[in-house]
PDB file of N, CA and C in Angstrom:
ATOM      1  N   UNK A   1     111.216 -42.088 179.834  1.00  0.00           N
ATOM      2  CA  UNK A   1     111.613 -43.297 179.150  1.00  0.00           C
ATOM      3  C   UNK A   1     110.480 -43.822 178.253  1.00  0.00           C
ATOM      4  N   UNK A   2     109.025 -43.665 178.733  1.00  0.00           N
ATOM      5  CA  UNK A   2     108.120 -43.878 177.838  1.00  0.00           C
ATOM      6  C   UNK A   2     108.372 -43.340 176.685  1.00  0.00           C
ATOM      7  N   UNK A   3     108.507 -41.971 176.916  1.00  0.00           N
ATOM      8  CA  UNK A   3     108.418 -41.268 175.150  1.00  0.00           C
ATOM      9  C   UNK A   3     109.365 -42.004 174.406  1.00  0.00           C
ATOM     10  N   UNK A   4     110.584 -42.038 174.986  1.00  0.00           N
ATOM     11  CA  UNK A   4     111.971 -43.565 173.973  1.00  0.00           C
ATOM     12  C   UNK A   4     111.399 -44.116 173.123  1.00  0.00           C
ATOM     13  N   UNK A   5     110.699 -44.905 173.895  1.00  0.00           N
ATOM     14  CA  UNK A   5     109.928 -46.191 173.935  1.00  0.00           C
ATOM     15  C   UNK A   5     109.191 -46.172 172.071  1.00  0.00           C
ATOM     16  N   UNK A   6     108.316 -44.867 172.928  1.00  0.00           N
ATOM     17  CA  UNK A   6     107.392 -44.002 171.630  1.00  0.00           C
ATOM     18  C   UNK A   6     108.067 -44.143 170.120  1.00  0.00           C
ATOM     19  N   UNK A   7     108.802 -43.622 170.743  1.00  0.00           N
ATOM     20  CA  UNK A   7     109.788 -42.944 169.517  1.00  0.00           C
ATOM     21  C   UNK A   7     110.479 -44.097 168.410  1.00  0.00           C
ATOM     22  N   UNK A   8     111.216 -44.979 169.539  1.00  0.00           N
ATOM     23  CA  UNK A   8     111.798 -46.116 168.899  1.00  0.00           C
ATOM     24  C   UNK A   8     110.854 -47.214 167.988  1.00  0.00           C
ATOM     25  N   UNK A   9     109.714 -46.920 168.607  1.00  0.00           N
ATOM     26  CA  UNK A   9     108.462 -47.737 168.075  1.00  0.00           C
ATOM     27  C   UNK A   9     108.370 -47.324 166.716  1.00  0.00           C
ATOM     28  N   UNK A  10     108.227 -45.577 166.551  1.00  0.00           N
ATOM     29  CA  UNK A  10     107.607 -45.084 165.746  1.00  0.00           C
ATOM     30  C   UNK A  10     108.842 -44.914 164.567  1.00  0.00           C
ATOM     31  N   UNK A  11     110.026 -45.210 164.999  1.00  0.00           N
ATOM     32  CA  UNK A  11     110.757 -45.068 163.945  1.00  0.00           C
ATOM     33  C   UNK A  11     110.678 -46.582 163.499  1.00  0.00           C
ATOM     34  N   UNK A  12     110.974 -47.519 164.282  1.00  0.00           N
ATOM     35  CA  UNK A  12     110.887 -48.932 163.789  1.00  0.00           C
ATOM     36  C   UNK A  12     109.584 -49.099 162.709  1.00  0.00           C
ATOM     37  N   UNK A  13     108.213 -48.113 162.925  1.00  0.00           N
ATOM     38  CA  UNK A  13     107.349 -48.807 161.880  1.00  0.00           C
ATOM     39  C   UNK A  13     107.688 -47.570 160.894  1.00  0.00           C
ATOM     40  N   UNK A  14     108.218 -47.114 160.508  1.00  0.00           N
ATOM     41  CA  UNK A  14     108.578 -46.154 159.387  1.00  0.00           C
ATOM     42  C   UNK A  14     109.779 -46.801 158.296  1.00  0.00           C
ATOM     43  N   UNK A  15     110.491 -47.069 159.563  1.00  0.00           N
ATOM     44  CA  UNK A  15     111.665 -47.545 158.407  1.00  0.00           C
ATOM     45  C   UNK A  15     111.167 -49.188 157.654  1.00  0.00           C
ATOM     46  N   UNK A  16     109.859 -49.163 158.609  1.00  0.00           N
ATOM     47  CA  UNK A  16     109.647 -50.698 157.940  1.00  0.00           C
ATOM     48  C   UNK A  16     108.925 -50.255 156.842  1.00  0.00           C
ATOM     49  N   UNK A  17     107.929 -49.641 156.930  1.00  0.00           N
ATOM     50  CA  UNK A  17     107.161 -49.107 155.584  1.00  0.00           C
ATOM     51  C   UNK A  17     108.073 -48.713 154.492  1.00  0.00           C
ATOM     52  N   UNK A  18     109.359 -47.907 154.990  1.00  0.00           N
ATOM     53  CA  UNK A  18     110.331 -47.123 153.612  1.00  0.00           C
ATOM     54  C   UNK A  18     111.072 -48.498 153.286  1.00  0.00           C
ATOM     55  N   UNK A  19     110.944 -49.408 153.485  1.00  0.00           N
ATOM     56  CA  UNK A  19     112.085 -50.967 153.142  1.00  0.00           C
ATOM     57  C   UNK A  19     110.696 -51.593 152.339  1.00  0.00           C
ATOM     58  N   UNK A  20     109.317 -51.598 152.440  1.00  0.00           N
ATOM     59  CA  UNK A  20     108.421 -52.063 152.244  1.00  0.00           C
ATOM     60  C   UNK A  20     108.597 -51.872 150.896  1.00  0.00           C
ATOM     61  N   UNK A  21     108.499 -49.644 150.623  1.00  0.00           N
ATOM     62  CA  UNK A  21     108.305 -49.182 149.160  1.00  0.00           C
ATOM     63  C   UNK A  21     109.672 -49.666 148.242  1.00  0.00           C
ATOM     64  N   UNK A  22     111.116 -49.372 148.911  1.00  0.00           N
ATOM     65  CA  UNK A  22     112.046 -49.633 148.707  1.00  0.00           C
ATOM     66  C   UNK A  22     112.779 -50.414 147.935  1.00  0.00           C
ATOM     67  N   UNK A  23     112.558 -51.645 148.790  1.00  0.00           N
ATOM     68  CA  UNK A  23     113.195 -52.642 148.114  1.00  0.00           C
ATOM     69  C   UNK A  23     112.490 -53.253 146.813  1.00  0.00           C
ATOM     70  N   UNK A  24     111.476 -53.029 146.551  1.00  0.00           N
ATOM     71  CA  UNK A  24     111.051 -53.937 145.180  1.00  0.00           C
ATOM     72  C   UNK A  24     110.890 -52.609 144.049  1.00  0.00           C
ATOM     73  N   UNK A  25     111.429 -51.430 144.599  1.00  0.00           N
ATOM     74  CA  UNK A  25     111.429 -50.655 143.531  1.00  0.00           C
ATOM     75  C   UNK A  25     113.168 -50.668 143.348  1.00  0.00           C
ATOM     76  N   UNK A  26     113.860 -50.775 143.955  1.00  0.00           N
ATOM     77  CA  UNK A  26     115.332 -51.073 143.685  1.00  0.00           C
ATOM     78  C   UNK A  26     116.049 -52.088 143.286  1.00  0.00           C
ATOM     79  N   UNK A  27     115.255 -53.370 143.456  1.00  0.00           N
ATOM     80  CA  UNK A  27     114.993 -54.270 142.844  1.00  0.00           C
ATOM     81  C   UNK A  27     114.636 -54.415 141.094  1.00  0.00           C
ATOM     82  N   UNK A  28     113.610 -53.818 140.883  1.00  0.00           N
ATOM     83  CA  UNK A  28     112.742 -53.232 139.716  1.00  0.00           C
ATOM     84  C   UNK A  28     113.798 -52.421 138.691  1.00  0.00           C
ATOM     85  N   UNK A  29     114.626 -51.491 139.304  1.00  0.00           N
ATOM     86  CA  UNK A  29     115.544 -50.746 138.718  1.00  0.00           C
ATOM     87  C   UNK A  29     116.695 -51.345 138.260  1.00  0.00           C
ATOM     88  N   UNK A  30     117.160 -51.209 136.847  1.00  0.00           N
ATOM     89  CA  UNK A  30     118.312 -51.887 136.705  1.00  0.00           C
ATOM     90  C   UNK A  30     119.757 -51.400 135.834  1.00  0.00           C
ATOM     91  N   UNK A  31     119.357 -50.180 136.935  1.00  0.00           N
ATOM     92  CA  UNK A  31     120.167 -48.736 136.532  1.00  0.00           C
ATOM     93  C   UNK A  31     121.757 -49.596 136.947  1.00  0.00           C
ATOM     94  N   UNK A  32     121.839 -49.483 138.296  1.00  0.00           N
ATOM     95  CA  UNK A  32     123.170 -49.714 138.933  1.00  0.00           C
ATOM     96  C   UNK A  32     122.968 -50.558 140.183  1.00  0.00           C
ATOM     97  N   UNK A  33     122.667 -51.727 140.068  1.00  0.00           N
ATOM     98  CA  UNK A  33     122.839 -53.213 140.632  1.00  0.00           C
ATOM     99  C   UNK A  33     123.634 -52.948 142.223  1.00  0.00           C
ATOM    100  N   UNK A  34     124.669 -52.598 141.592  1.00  0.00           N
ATOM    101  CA  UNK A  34     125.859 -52.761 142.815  1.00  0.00           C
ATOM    102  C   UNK A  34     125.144 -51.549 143.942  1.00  0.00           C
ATOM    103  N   UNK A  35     124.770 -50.155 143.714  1.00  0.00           N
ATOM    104  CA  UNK A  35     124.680 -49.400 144.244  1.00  0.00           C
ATOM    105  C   UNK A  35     123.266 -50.031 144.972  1.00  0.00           C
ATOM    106  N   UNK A  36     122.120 -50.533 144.183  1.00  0.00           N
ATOM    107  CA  UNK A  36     120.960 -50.529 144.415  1.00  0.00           C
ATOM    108  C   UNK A  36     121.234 -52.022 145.720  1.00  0.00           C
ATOM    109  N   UNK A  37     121.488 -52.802 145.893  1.00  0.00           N
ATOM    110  CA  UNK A  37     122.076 -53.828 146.524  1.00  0.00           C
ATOM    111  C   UNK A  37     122.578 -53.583 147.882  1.00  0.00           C
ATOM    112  N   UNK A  38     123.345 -52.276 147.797  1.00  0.00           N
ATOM    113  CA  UNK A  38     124.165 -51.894 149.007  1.00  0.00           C
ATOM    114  C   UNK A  38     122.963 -51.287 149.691  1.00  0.00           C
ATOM    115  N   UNK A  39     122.375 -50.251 148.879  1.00  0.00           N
ATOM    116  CA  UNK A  39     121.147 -49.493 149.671  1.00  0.00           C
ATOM    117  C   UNK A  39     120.000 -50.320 150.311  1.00  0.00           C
ATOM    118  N   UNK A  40     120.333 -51.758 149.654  1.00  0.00           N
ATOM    119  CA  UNK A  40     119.127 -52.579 150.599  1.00  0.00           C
ATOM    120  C   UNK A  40     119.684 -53.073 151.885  1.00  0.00           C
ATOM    121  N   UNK A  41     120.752 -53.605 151.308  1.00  0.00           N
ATOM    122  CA  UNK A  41     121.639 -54.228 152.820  1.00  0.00           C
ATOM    123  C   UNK A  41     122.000 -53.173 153.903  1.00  0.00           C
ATOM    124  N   UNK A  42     121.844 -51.784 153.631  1.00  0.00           N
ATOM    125  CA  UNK A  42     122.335 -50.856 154.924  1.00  0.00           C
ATOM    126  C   UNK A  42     120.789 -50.609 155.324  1.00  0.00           C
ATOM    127  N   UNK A  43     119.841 -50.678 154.316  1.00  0.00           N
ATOM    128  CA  UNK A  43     118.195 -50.365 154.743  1.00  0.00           C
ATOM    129  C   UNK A  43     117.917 -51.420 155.953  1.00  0.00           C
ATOM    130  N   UNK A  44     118.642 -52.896 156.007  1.00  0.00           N
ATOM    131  CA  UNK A  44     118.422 -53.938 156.272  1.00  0.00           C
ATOM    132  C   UNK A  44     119.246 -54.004 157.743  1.00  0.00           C
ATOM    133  N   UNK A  45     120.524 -53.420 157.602  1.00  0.00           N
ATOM    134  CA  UNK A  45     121.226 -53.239 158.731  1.00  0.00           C
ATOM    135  C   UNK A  45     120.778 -51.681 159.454  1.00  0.00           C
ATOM    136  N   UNK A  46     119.931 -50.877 159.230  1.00  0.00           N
ATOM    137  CA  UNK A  46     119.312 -50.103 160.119  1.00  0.00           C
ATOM    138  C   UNK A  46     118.398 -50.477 160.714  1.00  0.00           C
ATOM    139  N   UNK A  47     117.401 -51.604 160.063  1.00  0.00           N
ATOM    140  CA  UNK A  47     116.166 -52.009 160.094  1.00  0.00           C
ATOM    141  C   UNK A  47     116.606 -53.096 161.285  1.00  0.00           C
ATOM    142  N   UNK A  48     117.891 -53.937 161.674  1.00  0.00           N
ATOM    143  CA  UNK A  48     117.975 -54.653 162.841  1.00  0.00           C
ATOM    144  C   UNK A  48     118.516 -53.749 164.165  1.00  0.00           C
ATOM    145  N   UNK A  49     119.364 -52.488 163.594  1.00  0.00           N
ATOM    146  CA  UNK A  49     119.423 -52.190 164.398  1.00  0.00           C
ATOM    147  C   UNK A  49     118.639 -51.333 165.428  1.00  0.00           C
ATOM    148  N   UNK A  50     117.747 -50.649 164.935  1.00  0.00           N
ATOM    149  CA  UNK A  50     116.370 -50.294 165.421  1.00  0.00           C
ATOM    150  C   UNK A  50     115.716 -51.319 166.073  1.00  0.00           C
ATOM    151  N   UNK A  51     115.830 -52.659 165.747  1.00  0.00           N
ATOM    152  CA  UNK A  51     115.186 -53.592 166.351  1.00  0.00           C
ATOM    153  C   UNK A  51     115.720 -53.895 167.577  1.00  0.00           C
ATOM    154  N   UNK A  52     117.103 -54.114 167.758  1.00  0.00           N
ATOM    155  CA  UNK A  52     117.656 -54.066 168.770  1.00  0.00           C
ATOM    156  C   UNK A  52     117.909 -52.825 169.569  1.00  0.00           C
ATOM    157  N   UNK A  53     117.543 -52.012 169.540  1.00  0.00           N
ATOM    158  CA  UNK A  53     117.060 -50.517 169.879  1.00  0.00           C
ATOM    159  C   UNK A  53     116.142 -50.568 170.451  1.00  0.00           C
ATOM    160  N   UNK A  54     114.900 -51.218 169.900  1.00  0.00           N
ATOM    161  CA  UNK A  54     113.371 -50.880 170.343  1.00  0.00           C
ATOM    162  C   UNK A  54     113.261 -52.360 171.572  1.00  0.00           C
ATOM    163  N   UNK A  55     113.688 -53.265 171.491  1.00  0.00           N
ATOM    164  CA  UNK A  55     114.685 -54.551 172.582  1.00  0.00           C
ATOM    165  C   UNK A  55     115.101 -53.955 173.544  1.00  0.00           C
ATOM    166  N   UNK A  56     116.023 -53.113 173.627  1.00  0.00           N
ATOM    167  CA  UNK A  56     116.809 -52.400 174.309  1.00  0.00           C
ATOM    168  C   UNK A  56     116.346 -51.431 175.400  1.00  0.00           C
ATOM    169  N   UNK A  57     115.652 -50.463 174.474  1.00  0.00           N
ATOM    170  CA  UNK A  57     114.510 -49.486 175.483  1.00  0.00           C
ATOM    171  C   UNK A  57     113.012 -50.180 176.353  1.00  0.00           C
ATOM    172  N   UNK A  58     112.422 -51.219 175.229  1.00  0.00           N
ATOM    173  CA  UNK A  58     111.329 -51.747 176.196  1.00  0.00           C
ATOM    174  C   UNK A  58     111.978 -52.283 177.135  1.00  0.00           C
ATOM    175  N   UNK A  59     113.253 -53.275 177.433  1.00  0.00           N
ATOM    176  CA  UNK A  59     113.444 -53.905 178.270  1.00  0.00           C
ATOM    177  C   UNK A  59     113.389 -53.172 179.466  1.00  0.00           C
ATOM    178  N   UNK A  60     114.120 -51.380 179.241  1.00  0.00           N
ATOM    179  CA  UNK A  60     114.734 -50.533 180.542  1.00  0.00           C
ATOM    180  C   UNK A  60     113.024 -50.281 180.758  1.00  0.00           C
ATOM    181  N   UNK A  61     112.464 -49.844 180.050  1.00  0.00           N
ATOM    182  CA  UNK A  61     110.827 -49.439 180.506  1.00  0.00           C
ATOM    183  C   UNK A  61     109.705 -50.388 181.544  1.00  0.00           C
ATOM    184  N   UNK A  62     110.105 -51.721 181.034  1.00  0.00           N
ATOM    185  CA  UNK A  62     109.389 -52.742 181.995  1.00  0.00           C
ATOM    186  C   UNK A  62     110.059 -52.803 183.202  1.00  0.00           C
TER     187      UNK A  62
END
């Protein structure tokens, strides 16, 4: 269950770094609005759900 733990951690600070580069370069772009918009809000809805993921596993670990 530790390694979970690991894991969930290590994806939680990744996807935070790729939302970091992400969003202000999709932002920046003003190719296709609608598309670029959606890709933040699902970046945004992975990014909680990992959170509640990494919630989830520390709780079973303690």
């Amino acid at each position: 269950m530790q390694i979970l733990n690991t894991l969930s951690v290590l994806a939680l600070v990744v996807m935070s770094f790729a939302l970091i580069v992400a969003v202000p370069v999709l932002y920046a772009s003003s190719e296709d609005s609608g598309r670029s918009n959606r890709l933040i809000l699902l970046g945004g809805i992975a990014w909680v759900a990992l959170v509640l993921v990494n919630w989830g596993v520390s709780f079973l670990v303690v």
